[in-house]
N, C-alpha and C. Protein backbone atom coordinates (compact mmCIF):
# COMPACT_ATOMS: atom_id res chain seq x y z
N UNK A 1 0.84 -1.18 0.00
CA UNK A 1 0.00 0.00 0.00
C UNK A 1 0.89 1.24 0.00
N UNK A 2 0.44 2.24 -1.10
CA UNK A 2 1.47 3.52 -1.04
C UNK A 2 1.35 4.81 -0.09
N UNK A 3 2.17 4.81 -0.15
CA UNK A 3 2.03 6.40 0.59
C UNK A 3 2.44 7.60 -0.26
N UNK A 4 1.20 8.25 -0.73
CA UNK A 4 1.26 9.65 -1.32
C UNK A 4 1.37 10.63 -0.81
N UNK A 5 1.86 11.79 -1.09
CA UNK A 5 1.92 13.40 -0.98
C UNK A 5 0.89 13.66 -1.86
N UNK A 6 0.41 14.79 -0.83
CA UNK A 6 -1.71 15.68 -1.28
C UNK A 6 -0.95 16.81 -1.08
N UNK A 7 -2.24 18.04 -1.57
CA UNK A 7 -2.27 19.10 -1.75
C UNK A 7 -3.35 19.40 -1.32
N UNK A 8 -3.96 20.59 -0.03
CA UNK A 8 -5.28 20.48 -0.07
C UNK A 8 -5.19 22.06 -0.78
N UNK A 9 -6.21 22.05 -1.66
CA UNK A 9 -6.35 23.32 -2.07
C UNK A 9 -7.21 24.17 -1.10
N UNK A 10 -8.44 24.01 -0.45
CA UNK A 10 -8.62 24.41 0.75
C UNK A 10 -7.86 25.08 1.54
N UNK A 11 -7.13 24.54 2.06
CA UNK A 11 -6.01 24.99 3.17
C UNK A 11 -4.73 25.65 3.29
N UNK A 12 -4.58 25.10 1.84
CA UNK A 12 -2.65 24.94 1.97
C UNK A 12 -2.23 24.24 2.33
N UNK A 13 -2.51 23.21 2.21
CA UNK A 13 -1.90 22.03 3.45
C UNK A 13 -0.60 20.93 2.32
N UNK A 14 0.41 20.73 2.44
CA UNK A 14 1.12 19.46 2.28
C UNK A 14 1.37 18.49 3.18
N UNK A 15 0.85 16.95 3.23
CA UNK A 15 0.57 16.18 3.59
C UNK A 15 0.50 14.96 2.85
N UNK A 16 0.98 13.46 3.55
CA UNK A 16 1.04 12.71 3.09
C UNK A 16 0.07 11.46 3.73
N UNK A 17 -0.14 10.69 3.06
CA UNK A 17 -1.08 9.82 4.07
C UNK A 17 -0.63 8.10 3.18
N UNK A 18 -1.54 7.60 3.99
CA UNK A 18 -1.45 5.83 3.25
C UNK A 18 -2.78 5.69 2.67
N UNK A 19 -2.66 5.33 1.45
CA UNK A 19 -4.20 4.76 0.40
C UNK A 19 -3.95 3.47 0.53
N UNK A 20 -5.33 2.75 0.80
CA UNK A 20 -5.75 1.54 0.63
C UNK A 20 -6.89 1.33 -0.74
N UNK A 21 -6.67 0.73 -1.25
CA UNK A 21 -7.67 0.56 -2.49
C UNK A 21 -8.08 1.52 -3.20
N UNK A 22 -9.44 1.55 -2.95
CA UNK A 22 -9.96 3.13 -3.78
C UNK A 22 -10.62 4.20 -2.83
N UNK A 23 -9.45 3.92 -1.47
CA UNK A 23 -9.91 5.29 -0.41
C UNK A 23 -9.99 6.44 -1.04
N UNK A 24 -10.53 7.78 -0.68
CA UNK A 24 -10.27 9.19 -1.10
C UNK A 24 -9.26 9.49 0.22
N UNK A 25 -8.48 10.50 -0.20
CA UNK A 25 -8.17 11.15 0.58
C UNK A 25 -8.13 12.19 1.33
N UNK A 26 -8.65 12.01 2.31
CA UNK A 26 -8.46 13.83 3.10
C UNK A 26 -7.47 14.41 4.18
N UNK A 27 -7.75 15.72 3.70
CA UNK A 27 -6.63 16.48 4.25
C UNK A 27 -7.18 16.43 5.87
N UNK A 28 -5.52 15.79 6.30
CA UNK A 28 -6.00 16.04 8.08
C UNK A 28 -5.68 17.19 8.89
N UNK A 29 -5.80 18.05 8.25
CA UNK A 29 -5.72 19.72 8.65
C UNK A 29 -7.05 19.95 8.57
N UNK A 30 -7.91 20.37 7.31
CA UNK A 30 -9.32 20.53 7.26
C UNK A 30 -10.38 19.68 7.20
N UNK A 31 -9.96 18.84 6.93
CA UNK A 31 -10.96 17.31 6.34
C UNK A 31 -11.47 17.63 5.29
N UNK A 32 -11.05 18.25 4.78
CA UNK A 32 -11.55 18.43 2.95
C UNK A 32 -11.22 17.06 2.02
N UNK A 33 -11.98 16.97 1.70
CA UNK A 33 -11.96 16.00 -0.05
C UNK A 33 -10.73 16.31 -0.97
N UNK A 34 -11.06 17.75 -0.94
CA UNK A 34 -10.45 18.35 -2.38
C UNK A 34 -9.00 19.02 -2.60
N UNK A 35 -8.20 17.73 -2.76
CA UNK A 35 -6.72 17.72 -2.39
C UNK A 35 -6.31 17.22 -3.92
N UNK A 36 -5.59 17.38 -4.33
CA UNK A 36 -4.07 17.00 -5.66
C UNK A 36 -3.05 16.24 -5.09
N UNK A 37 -2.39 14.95 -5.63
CA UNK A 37 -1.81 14.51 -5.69
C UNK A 37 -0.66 14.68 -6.28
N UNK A 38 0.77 15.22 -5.32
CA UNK A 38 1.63 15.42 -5.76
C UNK A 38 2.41 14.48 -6.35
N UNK A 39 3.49 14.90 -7.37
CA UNK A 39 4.74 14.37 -7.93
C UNK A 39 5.98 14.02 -6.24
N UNK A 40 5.96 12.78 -6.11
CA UNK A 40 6.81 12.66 -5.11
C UNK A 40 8.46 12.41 -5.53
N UNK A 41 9.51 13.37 -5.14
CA UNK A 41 10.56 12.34 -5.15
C UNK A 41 11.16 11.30 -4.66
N UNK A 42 11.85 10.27 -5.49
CA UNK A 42 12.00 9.00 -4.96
C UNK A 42 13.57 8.87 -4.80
N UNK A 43 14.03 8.38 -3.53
CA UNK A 43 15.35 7.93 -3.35
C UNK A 43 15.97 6.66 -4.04
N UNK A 44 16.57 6.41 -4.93
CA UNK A 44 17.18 5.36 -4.74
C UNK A 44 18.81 4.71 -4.80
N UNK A 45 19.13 3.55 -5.10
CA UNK A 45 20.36 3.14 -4.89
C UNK A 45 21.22 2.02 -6.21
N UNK A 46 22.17 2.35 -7.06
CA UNK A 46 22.72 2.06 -8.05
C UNK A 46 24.24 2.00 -8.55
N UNK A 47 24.49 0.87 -9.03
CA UNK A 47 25.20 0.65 -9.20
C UNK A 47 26.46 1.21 -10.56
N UNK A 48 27.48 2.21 -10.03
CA UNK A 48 28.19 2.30 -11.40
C UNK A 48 28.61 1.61 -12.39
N UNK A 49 29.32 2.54 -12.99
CA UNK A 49 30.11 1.01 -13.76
C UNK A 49 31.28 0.92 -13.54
N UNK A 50 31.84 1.13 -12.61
CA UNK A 50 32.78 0.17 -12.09
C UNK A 50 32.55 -0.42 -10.92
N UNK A 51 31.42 -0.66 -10.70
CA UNK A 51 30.30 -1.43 -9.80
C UNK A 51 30.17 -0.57 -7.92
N UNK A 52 30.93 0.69 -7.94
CA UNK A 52 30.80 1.29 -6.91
C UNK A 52 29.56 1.68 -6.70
N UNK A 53 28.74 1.75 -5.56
CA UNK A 53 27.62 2.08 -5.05
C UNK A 53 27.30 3.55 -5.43
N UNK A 54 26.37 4.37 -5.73
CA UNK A 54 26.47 5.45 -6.85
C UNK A 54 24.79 6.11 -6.07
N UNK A 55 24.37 6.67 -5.00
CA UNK A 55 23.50 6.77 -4.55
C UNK A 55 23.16 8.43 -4.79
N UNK A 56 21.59 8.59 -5.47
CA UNK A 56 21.46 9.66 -5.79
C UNK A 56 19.58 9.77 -5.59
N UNK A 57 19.08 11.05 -5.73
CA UNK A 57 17.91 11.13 -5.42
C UNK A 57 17.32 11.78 -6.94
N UNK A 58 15.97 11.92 -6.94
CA UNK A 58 15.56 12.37 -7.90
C UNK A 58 14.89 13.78 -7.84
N UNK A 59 14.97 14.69 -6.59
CA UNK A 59 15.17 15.87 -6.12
C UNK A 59 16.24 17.01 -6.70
N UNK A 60 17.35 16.01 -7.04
CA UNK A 60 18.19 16.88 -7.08
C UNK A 60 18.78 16.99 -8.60
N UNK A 61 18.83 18.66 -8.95
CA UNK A 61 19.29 19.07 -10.27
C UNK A 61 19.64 18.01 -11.24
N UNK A 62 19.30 18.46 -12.64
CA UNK A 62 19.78 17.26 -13.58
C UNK A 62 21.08 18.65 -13.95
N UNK A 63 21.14 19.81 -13.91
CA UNK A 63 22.51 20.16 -14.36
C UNK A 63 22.96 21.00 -13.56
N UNK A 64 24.08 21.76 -14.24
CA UNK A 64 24.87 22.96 -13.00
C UNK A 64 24.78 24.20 -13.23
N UNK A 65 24.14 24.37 -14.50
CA UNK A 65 23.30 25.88 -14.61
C UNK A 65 22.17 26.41 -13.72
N UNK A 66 21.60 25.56 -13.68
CA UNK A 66 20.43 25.83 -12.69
C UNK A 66 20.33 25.53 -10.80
N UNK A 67 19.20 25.87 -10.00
CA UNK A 67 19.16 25.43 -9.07
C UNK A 67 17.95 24.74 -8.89
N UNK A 68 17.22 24.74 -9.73
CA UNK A 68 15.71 24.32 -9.51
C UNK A 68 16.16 22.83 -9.68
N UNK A 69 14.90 22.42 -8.90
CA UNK A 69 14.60 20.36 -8.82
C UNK A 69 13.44 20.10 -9.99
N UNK A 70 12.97 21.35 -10.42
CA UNK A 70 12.09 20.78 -11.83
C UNK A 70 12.36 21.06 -13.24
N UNK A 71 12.86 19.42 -13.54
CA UNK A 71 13.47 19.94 -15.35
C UNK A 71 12.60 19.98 -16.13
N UNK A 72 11.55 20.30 -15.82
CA UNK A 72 10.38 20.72 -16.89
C UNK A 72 11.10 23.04 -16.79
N UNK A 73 11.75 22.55 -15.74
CA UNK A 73 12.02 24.69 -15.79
C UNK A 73 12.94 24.33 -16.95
N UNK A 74 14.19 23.63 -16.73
CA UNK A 74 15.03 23.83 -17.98
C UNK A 74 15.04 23.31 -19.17
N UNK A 75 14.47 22.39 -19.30
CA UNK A 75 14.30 21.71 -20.24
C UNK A 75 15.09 20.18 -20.25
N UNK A 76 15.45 19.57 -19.44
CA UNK A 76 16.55 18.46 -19.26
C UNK A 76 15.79 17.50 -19.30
């Protein structure tokens, strides 16, 4: 079972919770319905090629021009 990041538009609220099946989710700030489902970043763990452990997130910059975490800004 996953655990998503919401948006309540209501509130302002960022918040994450656990979905089971075809729960809705509400925001446990207001109890509103009417929340968005964020883009979460995901950690993970990989191997180079020269088989050293190579651990990186998907938060962080695809280049060194920029500072933003969304390459939809630069185009990458």
């Amino acid at each position: 079972m996953p655990i998503y990041e919401y948006f309540c538009d209501t509130c302002d609220q960022k918040f994450e919770t656990l979905i089971r099946g075809k729960e809705i989710p509400i925001c446990p700030t207001c109890g509103k319905e009417d929340v968005k489902r964020l883009m979460s970043a995901c950690g993970f763990i990989s191997k180079g090629s020269g088989g050293e452990t190579v651990s990186t997130a998907a938060g962080s910059s695809g280049c060194g021009t920029c500072s933003s975490t969304n390459c939809a800004s630069c185009g990458i």
